[in-house]
Protein backbone atom coordinates (compact mmCIF):
# COMPACT_ATOMS: atom_id res chain seq x y z
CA UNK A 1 -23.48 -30.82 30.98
CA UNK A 2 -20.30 -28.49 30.78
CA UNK A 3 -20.75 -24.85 31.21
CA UNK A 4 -17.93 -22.53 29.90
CA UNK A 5 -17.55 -18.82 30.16
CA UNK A 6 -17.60 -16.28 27.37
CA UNK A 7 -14.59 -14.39 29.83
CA UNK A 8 -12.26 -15.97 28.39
CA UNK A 9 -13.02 -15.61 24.72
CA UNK A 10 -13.72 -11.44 24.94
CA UNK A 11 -12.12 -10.33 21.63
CA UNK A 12 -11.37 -13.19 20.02
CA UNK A 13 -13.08 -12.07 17.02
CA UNK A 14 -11.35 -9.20 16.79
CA UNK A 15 -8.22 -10.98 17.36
CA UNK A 16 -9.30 -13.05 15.04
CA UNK A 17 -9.87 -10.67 12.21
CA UNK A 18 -6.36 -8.67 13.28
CA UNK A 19 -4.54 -11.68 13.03
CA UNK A 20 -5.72 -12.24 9.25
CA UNK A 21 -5.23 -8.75 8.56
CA UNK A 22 -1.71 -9.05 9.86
CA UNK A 23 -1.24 -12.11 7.71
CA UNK A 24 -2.17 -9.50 4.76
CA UNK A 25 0.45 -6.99 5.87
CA UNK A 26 3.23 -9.58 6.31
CA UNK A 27 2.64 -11.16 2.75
CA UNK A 28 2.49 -7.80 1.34
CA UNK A 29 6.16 -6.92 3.50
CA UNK A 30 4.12 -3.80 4.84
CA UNK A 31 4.18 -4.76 8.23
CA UNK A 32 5.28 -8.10 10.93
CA UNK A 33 3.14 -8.02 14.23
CA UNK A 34 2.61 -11.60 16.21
CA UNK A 35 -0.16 -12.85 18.77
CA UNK A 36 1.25 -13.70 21.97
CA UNK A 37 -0.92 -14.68 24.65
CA UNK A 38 1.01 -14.53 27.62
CA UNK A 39 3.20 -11.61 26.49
CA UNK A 40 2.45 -7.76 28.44
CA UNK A 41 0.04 -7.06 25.15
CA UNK A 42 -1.19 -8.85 22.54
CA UNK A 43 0.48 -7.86 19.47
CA UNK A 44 4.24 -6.84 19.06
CA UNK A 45 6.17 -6.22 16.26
CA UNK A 46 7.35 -3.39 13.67
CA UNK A 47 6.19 -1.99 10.75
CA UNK A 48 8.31 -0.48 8.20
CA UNK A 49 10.92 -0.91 10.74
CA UNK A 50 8.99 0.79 13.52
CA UNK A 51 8.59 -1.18 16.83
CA UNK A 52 4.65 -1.28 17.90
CA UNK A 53 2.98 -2.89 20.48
CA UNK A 54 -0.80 -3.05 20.96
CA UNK A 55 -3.86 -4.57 22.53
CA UNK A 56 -6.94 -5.87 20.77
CA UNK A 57 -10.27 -4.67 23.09
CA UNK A 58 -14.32 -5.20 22.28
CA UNK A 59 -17.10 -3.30 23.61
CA UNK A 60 -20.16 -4.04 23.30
CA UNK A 61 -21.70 -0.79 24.72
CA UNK A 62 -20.80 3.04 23.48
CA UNK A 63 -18.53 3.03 27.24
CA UNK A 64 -15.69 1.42 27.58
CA UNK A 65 -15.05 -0.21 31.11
CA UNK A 66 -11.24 0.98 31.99
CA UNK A 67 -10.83 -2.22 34.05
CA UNK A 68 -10.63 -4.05 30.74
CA UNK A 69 -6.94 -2.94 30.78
CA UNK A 70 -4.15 -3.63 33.51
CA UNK A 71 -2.12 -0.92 34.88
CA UNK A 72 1.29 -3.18 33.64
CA UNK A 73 -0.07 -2.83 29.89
CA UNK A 74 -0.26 0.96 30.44
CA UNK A 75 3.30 1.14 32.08
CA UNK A 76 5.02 -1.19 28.98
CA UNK A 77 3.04 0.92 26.51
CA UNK A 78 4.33 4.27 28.04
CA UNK A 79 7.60 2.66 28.20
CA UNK A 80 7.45 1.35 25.00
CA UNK A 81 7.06 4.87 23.13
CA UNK A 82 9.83 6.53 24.90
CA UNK A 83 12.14 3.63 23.17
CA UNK A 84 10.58 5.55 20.49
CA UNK A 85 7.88 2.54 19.38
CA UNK A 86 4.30 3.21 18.98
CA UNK A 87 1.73 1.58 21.48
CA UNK A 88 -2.26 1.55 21.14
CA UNK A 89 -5.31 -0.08 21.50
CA UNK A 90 -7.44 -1.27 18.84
CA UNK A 91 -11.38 -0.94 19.95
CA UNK A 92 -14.44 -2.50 18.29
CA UNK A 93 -17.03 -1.52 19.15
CA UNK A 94 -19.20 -4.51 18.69
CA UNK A 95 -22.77 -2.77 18.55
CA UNK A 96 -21.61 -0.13 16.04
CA UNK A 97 -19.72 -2.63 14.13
CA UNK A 98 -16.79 0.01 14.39
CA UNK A 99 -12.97 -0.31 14.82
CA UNK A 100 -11.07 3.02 17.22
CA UNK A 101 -7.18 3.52 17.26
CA UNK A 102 -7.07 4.62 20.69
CA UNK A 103 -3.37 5.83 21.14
CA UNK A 104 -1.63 5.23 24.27
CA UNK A 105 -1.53 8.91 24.88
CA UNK A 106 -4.81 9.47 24.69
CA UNK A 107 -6.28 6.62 27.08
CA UNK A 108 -3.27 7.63 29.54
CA UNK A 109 -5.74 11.38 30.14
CA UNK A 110 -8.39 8.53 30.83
CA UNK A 111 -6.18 6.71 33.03
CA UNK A 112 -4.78 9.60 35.04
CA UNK A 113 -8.56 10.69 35.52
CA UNK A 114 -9.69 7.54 36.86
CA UNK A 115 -6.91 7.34 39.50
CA UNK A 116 -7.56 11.36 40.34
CA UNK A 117 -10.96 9.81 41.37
CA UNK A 118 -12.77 10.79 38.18
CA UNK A 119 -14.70 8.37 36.04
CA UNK A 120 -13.14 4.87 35.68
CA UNK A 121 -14.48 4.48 31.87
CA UNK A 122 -14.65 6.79 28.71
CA UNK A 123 -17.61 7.20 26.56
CA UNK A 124 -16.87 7.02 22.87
CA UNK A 125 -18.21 10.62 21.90
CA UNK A 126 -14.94 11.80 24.32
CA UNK A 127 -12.69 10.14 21.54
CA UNK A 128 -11.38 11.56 18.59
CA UNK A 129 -13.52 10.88 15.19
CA UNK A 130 -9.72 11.02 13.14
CA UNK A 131 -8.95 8.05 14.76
CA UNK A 132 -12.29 5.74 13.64
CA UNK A 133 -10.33 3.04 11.37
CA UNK A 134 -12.65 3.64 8.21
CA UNK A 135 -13.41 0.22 6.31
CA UNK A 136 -11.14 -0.99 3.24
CA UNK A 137 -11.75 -3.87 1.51
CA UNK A 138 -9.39 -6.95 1.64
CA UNK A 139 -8.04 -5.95 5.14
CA UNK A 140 -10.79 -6.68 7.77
CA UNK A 141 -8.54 -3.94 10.60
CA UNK A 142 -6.60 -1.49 8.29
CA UNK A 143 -4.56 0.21 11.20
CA UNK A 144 -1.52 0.97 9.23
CA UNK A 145 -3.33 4.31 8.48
CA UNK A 146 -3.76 4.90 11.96
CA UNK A 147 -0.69 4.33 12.99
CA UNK A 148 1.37 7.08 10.24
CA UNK A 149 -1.69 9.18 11.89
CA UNK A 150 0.30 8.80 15.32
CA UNK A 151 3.80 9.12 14.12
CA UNK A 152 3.02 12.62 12.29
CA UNK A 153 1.41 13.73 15.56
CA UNK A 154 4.40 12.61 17.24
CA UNK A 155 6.56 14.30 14.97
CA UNK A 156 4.26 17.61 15.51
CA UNK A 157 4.74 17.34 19.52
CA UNK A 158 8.61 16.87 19.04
């Protein structure tokens, strides 16, 4: 009998139900973003003519393991903003049946704190509540919220 592993297949669903939500987008000419596999993240593309890159992640518990994402996705993703794109994570948490915009910025104060020696995971009550996606019907991931969210911070910071 063949075994397989579940590895492999870690966010598919929520690949899965970003993918249809980007086919939604693209019909509607709100937004292009692709799948790529073997590409730095998973998703790149632009919405409204802004360039944005990001990563689909599942948890299945309320902490989020920060060895589920490579230092080289951080280093394109901080690279990728000062080209003036916009780079996050999308989280579901699998338990809570609840999507997180996590924006680059934010898990880089995680990062830096795990390589200071500090804890090498986040717990969801250290995120920001703004940035829960909040549930819409006929888009299964509605992120485009999220990300104007970012760019007005952005535009705050600048």
């Amino acid at each position: 009998m063949a075994t397989w592993s579940t590895r492999g297949l870690r966010g598919s669903t929520l690949e899965d139900m970003i993918n249809r939500t980007n086919e939604k987008y693209r019909e509607k000419g709100l937004a292009l973003a692709y799948f790529d596999q073997k590409s730095t993240v998973d998703y790149i593309g632009a919405v409204q003519g802004v360039p944005v890159c990001f990563d689909a992640k599942e948890c299945a518990t309320d902490t989020f393991s920060l060895q589920n994402i490579h230092e080289h996705q951080v280093e394109f993703m901080l690279d990728f903003e000062k080209q003036r794109g916009v780079a996050f994570f999308l989280i579901y948490y699998t338990k809570r049946d609840m999507m997180y915009y996590l924006r680059i910025d934010d898990l880089k104060v995680f990062w830096d704190r795990a390589k200071e020696g500090g804890r090498k995971s986040f717990r969801l009550d250290e995120l920001d509540p703004e940035y829960v996606i909040p549930k819409k019907r006929g888009v299964m991931v509605p992120y485009l919220e999220m990300i104007q969210k970012d760019l007005d911070l952005k535009d705050e910071e600048d």
